[in-house]
Protein backbone atom coordinates (compact mmCIF):
# COMPACT_ATOMS: atom_id res chain seq x y z
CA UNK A 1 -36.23 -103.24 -209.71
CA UNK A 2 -37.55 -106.53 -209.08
CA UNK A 3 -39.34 -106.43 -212.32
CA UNK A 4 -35.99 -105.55 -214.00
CA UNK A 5 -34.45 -108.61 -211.96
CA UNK A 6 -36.76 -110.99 -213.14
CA UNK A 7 -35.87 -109.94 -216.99
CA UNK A 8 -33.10 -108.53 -217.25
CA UNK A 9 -32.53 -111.14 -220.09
CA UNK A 10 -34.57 -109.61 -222.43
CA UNK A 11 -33.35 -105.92 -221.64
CA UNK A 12 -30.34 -107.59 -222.40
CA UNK A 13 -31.17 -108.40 -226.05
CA UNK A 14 -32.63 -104.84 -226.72
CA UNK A 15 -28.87 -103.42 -225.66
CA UNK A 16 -27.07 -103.91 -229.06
CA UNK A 17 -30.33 -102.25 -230.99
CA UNK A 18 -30.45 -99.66 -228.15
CA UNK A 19 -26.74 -98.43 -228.68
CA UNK A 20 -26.93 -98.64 -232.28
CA UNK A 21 -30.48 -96.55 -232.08
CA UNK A 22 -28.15 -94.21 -229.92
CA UNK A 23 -25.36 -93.93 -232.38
CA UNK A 24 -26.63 -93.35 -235.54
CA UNK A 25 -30.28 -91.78 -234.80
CA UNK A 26 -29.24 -89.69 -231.54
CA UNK A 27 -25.80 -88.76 -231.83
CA UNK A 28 -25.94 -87.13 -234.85
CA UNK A 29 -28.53 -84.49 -234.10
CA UNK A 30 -26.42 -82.81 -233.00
CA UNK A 31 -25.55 -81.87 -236.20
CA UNK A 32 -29.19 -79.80 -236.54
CA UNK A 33 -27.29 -76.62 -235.39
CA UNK A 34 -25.81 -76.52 -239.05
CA UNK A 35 -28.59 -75.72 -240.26
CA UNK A 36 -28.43 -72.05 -238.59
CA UNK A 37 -24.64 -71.67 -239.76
CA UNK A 38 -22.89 -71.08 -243.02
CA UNK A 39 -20.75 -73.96 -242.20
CA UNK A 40 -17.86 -74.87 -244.05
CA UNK A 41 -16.35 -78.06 -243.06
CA UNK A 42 -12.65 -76.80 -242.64
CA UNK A 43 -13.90 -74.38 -240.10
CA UNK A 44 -16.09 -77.22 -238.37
CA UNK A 45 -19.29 -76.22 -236.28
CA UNK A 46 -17.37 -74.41 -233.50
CA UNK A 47 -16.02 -71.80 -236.54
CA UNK A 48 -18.61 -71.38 -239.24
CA UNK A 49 -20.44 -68.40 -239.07
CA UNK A 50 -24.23 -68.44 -237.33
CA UNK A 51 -26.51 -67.21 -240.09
CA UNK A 52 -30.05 -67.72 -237.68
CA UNK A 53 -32.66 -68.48 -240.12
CA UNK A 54 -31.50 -67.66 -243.25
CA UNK A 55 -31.13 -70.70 -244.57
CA UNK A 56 -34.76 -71.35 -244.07
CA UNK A 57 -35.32 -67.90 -245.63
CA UNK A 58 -33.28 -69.34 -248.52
CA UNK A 59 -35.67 -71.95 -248.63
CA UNK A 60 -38.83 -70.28 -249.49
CA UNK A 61 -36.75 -68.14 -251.72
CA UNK A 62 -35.61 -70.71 -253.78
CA UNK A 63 -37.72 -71.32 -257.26
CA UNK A 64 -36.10 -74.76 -257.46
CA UNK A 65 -36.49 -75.54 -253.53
CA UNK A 66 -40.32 -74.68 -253.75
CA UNK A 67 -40.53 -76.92 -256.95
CA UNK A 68 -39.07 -79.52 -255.33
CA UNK A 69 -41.50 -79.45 -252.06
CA UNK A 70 -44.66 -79.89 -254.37
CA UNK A 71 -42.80 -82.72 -256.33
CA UNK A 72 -42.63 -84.52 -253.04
CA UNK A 73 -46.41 -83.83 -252.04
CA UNK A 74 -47.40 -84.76 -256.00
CA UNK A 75 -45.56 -88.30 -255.98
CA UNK A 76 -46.18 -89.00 -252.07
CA UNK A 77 -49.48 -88.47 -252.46
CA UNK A 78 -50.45 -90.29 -255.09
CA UNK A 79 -47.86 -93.17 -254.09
CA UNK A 80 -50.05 -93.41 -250.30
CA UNK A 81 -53.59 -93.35 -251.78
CA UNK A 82 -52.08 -96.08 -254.74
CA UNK A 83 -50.40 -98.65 -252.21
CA UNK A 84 -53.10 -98.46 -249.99
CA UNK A 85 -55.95 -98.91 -253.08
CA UNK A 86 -54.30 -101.27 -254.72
CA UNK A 87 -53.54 -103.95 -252.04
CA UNK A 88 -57.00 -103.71 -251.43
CA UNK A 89 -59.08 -104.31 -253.72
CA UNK A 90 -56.70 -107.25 -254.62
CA UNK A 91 -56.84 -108.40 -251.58
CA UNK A 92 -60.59 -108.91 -252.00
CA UNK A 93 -59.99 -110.45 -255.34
CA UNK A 94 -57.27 -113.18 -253.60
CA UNK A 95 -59.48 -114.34 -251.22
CA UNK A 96 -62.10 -115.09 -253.48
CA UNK A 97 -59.85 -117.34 -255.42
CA UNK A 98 -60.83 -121.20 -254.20
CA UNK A 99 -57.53 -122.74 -255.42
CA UNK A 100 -55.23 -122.64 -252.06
CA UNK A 101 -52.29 -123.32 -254.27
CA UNK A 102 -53.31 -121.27 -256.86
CA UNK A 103 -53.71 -118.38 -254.41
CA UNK A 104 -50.32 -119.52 -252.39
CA UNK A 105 -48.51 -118.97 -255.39
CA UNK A 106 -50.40 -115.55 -256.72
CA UNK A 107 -49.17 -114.34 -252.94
CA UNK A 108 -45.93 -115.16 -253.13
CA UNK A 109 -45.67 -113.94 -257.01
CA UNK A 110 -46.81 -110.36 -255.87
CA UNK A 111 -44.65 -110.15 -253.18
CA UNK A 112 -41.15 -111.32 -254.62
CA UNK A 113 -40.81 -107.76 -255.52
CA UNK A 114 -40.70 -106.12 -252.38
CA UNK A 115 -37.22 -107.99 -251.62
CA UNK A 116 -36.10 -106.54 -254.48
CA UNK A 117 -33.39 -102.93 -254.24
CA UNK A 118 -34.14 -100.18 -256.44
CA UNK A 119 -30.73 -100.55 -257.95
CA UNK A 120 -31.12 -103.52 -259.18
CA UNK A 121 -35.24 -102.59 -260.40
CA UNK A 122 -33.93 -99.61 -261.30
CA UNK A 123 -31.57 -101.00 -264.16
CA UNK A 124 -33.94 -103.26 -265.04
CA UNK A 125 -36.34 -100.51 -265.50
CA UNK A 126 -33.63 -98.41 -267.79
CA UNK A 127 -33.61 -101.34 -269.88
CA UNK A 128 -37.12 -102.30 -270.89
CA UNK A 129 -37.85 -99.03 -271.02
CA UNK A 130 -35.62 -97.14 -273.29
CA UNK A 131 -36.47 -95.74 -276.73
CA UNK A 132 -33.77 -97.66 -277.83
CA UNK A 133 -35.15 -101.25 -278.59
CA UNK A 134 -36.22 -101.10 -274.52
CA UNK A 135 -39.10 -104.17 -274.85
CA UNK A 136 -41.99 -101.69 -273.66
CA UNK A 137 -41.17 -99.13 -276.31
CA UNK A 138 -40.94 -102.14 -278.84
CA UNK A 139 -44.48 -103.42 -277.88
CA UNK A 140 -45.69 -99.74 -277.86
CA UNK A 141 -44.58 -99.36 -281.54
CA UNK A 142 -45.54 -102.77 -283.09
CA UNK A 143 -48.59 -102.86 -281.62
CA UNK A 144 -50.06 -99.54 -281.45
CA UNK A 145 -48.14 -98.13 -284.09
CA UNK A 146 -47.18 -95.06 -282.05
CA UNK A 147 -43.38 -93.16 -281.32
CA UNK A 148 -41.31 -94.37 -278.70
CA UNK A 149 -42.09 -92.59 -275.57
CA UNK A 150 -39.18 -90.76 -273.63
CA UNK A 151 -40.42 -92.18 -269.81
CA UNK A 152 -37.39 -91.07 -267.80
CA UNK A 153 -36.49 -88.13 -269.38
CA UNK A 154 -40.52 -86.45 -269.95
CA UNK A 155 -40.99 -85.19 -266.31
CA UNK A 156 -44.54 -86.01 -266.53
CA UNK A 157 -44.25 -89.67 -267.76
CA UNK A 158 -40.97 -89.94 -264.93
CA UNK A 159 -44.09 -89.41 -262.43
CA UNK A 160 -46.04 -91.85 -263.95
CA UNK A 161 -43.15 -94.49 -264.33
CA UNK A 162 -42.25 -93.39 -260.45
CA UNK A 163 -45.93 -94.08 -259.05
CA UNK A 164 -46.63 -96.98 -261.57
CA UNK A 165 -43.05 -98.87 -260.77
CA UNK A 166 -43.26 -98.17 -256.85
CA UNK A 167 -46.95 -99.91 -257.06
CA UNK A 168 -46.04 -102.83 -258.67
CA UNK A 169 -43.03 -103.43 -256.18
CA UNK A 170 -45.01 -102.72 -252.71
CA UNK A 171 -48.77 -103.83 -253.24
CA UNK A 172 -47.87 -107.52 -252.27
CA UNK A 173 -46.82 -106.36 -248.72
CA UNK A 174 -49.69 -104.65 -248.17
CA UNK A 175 -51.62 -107.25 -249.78
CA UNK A 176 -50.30 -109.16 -246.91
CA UNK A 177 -51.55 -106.97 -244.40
CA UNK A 178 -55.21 -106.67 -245.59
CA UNK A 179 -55.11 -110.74 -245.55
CA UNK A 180 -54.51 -111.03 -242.18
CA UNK A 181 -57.64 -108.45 -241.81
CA UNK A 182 -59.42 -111.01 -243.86
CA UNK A 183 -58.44 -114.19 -241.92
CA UNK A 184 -59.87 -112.40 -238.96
CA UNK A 185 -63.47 -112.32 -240.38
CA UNK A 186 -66.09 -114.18 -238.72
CA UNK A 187 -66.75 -117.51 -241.24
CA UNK A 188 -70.52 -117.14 -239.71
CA UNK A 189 -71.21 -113.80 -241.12
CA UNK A 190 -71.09 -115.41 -244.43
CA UNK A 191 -73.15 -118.49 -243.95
CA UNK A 192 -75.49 -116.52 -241.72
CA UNK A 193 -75.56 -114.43 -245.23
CA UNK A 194 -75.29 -117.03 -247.36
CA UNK A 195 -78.75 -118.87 -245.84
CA UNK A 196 -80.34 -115.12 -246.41
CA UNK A 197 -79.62 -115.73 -250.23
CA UNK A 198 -77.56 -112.95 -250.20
CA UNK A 199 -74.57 -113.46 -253.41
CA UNK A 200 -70.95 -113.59 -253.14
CA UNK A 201 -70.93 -109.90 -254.46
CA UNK A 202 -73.11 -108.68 -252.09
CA UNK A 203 -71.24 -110.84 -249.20
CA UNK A 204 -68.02 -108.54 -250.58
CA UNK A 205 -69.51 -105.20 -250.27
CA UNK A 206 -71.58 -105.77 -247.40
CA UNK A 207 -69.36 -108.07 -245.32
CA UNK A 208 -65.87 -107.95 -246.80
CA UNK A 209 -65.38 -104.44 -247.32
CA UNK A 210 -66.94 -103.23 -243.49
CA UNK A 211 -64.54 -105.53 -241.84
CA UNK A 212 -61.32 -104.24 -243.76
CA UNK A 213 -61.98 -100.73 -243.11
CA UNK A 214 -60.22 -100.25 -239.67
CA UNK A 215 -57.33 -101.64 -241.12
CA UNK A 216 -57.29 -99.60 -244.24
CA UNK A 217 -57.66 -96.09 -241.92
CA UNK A 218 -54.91 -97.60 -239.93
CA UNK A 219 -52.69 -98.03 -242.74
CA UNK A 220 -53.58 -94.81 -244.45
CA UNK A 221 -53.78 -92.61 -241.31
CA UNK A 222 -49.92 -93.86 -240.18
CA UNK A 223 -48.64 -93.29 -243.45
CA UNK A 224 -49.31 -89.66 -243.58
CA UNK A 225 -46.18 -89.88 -241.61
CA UNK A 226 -44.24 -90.71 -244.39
CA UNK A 227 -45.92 -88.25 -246.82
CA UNK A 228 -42.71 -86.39 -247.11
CA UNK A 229 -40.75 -89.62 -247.90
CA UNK A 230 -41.53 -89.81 -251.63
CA UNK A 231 -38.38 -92.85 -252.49
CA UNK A 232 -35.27 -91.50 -252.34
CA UNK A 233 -33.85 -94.94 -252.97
CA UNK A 234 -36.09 -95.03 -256.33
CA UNK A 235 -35.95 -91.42 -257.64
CA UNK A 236 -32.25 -91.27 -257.18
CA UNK A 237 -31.51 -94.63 -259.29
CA UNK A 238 -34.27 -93.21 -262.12
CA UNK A 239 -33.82 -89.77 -262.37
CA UNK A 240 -31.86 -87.57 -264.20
CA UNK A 241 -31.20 -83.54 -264.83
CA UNK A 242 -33.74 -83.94 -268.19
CA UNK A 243 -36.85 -84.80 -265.28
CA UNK A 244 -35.31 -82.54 -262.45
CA UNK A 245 -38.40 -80.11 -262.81
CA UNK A 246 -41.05 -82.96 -262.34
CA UNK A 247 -39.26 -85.70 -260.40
CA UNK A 248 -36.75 -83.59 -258.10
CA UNK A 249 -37.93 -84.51 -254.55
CA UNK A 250 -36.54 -83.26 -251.20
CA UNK A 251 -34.10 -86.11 -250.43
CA UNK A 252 -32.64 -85.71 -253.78
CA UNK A 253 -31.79 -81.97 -253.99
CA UNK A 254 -30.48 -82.35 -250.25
CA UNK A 255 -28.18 -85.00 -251.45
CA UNK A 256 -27.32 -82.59 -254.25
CA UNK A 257 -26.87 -78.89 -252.77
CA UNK A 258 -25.34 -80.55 -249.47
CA UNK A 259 -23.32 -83.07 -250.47
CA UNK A 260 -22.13 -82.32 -254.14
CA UNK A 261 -22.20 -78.47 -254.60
CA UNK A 262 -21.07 -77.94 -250.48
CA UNK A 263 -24.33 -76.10 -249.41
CA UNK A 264 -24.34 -78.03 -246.31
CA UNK A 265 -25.86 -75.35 -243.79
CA UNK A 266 -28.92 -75.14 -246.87
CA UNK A 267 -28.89 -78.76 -246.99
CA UNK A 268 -29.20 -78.96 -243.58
CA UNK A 269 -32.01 -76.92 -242.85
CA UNK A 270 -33.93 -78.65 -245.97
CA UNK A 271 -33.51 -81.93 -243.77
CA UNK A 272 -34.37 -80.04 -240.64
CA UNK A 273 -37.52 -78.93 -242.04
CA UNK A 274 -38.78 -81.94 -243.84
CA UNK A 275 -38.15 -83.50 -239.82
CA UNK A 276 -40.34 -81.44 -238.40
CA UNK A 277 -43.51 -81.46 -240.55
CA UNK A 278 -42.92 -85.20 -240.90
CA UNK A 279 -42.93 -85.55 -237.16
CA UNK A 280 -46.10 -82.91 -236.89
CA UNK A 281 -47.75 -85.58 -239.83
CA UNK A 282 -46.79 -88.53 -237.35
CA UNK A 283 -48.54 -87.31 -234.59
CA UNK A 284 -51.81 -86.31 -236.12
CA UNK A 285 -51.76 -89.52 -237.78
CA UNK A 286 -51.86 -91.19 -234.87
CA UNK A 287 -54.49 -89.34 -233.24
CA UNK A 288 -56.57 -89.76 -236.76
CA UNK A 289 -55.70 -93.41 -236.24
CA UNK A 290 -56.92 -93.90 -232.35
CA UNK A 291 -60.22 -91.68 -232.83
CA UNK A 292 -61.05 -93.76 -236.32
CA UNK A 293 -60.04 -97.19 -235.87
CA UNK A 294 -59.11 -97.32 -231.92
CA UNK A 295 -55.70 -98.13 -232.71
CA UNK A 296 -52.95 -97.28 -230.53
CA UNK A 297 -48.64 -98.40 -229.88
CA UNK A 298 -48.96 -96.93 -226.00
């Protein structure tokens, strides 16, 4: 109590995130136990009908629900070990750079993107990259004399666009991060190396690289967390019933089943589902991120 006395200030200015937290995170789990009820929202929780675990039954049933799970892993997966390969190795290349304004400007080029909604990258990307005079297509044909090629409606070039469009628009931030690992480097290491004759590769790979590895298992280890969060923003501005097969993810079809064909109680337990194992993935990535890199929030 006299700690809380002395800042109650700063509890203070915690309170308006703390009710929101409460209201829109909290408050609606209650909401979960739809996912054990054939509920229909005239009937409301109290009257639907409890169905146990059929829904999750359904699930596993479900040719298109089961398709939809690996499309998640597939473009997760590749998405985590892109944005964290990416921003790294460029991050090496940046600091080389001896230009400060040169490099300022690089930095800040890279990382306009991130700032950027998928609505508006995602009409952009509609637009350059239609068969229909879309510039990339154009280039594709004049150049290397080949078709136009169909990259939101193939399901396997959706992926690719998917992967390629969400690396372009995130490796500045973590660019970001890995330069901060870099500032953090010991100056002396490199003249110490520099005196030994060794080069400015072998200062990379032997100094460099070393020194950015905590930080890379810390990044990579924590976002195994979000392995199940494959861009619902991004997929659901690109995609369309032609690339449902290869770009479907889980926050997509629950928007679909639950919200426009009514399956709410199925929708529902999708959600509940992807919770858990992301929450499972959390925890374990935090453990992998304390034993490899001693990094720990408490």
């Amino acid at each position: 109590m006299r700690t809380l006395k002395k800042s109650w200030q700063f509890h203070l200015m915690i309170l308006p995130s703390l009710i929101f937290l409460i209201i829109f995170n909290f408050i609606p789990m209650g909401g979960i136990v739809m996912a054990f009820q054939n509920y229909k929202p005239w009937l409301g929780i109290l009257g639907s009908d409890w169905v146990g675990l059929d829904n999750f039954r359904y699930l596993f049933e479900r040719q298109d629900s089961v398709q939809v799970i690996w499309n998640t892993l597939i473009i997760a997966v590749l998405k985590l070990i892109f944005n964290l390969g990416v921003p790294f190795v460029f991050s090496i290349l940046l600091n080389e750079l001896r230009k400060m304004y040169f490099k300022r400007f690089v930095q800040t080029l890279v990382y306009l993107p991130h700032f950027l909604s998928w609505v508006i990258l995602g009409g952009i990307l509609l637009d350059i990259l239609s068969t229909d005079g879309g510039i990339v297509n154009r280039v594709l044909v004049a150049v290397f004399g080949i078709e136009p090629i169909f990259f939101l409606g193939n399901g396997d070039w959706f992926r690719f666009t998917v992967i390629v469009s969400d690396i372009w628009k995130e490796f500045g931030f973590g660019t970001v991060v890995f330069l901060a690992a870099l500032a953090n480097i010991n100056p002396s290491l490199y003249e110490a190396a520099g005196m030994d004759g060794a080069s400015r590769l072998r200062q990379t790979l032997h100094i460099t690289v070393p020194s950015m590895i905590p930080i890379a298992i810390v990044v990579g280890t924590l976002a195994l967390g979000n392995v199940l969060n494959a861009g619902f923003d991004q997929i659901f501005n690109l995609y369309n019933s032609l690339v449902y097969e290869k770009g479907d993810i889980i926050d997509t079809f629950v928007y679909r089943t639950a919200i426009l064909n009514g399956e709410m109680g199925f929708g529902t337990a999708i959600g509940l589902f992807k919770s858990v194992i992301s929450m499972i993935l959390i925890l374990i990535s935090y453990r992998l991120a304390y034993k490899w890199a001693n990094y720990r929030i408490f």
